[in-house]
C-alpha atoms as a PDB file:
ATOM      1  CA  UNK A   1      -3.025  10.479  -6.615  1.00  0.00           C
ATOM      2  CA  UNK A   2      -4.409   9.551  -3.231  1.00  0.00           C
ATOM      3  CA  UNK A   3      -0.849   8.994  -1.612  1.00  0.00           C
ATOM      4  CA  UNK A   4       0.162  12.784  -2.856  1.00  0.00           C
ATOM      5  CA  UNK A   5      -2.539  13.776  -0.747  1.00  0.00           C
ATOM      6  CA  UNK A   6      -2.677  11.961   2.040  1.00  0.00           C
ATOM      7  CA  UNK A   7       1.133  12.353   2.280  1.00  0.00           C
ATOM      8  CA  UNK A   8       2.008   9.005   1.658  1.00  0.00           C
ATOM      9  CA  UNK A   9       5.790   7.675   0.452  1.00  0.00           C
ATOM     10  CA  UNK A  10       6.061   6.876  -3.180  1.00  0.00           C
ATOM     11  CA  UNK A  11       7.293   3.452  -1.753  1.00  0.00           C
ATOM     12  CA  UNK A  12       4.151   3.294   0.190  1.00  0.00           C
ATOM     13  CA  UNK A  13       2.164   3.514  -3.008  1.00  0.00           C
ATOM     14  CA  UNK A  14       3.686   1.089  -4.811  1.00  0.00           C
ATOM     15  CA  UNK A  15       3.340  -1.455  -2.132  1.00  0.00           C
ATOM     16  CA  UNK A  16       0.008  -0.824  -1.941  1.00  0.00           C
ATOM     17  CA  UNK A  17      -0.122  -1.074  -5.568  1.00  0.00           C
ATOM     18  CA  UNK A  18       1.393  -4.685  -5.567  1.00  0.00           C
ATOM     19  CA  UNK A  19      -1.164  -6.171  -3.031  1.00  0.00           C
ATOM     20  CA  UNK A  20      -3.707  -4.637  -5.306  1.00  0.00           C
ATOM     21  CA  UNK A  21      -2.800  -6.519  -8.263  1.00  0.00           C
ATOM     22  CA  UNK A  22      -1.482  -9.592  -6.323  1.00  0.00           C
ATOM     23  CA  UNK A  23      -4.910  -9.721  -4.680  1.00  0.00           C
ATOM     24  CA  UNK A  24      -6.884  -9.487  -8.725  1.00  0.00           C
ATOM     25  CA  UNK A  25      -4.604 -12.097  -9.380  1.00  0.00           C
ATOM     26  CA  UNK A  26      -5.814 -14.319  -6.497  1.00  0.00           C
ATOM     27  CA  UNK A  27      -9.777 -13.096  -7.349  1.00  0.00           C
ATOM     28  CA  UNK A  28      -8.829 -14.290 -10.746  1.00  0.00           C
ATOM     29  CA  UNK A  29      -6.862 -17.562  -9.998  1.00  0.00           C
ATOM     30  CA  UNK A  30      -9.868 -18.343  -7.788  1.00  0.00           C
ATOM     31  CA  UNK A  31     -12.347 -17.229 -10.288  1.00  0.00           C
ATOM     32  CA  UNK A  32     -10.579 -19.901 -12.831  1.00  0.00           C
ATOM     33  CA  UNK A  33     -10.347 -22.839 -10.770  1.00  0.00           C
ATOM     34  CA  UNK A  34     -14.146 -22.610  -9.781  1.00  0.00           C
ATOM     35  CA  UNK A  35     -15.223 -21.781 -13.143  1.00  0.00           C
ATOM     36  CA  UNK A  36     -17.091 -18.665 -12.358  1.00  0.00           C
ATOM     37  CA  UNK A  37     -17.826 -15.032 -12.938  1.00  0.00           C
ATOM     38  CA  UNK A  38     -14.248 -12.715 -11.227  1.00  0.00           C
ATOM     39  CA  UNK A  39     -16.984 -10.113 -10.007  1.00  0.00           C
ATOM     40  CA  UNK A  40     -18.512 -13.699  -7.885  1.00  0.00           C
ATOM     41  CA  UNK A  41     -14.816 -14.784  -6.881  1.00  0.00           C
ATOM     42  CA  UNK A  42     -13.958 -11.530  -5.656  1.00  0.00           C
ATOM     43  CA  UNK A  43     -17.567 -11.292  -3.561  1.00  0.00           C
ATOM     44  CA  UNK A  44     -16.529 -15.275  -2.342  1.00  0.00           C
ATOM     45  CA  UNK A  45     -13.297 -14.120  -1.572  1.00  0.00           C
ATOM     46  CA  UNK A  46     -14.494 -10.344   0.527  1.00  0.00           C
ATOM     47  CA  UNK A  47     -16.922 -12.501   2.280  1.00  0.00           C
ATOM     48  CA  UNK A  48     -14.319 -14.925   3.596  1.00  0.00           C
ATOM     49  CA  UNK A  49     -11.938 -12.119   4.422  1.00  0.00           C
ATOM     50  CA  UNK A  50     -14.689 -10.114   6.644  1.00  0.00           C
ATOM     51  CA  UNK A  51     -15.738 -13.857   8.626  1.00  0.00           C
ATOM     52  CA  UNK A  52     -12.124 -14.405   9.108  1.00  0.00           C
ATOM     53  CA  UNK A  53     -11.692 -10.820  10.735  1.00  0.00           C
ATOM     54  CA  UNK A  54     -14.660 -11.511  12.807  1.00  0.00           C
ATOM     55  CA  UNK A  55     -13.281 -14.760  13.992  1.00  0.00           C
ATOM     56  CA  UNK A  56     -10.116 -12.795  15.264  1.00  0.00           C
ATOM     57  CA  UNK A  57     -12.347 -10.130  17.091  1.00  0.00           C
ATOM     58  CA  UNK A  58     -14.466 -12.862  18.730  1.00  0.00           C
ATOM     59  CA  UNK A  59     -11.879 -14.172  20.291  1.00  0.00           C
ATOM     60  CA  UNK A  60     -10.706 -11.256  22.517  1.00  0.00           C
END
């Protein structure tokens, strides 16, 4: 819905549809291996995303 209005390719939206679910699958994967809640993993995982952007910022 969101790429018919923003005027987006139907390839578009179903790459963005595979790093979508290939991302769950990591929150998932990660959520597994430490034996915890997916909602945590995927909070663990956001968090490390947004200090690893800020890494990248700080260093211009």
């Amino acid at each position: 819905m969101y790429s018919e209005v923003s005027g987006s390719s139907h390839q578009g939206a179903l790459a963005q549809t595979e790093r979508i679910y290939d991302y769950t699958l990591q929150v998932l994967d990660k959520a597994e291996q430490e034996n915890s809640h997916p909602q945590a993993a995927a909070i663990r995982q956001a968090q490390e995303r947004i200090e690893s952007v800020g890494r990248v910022k700080s260093t211009y």
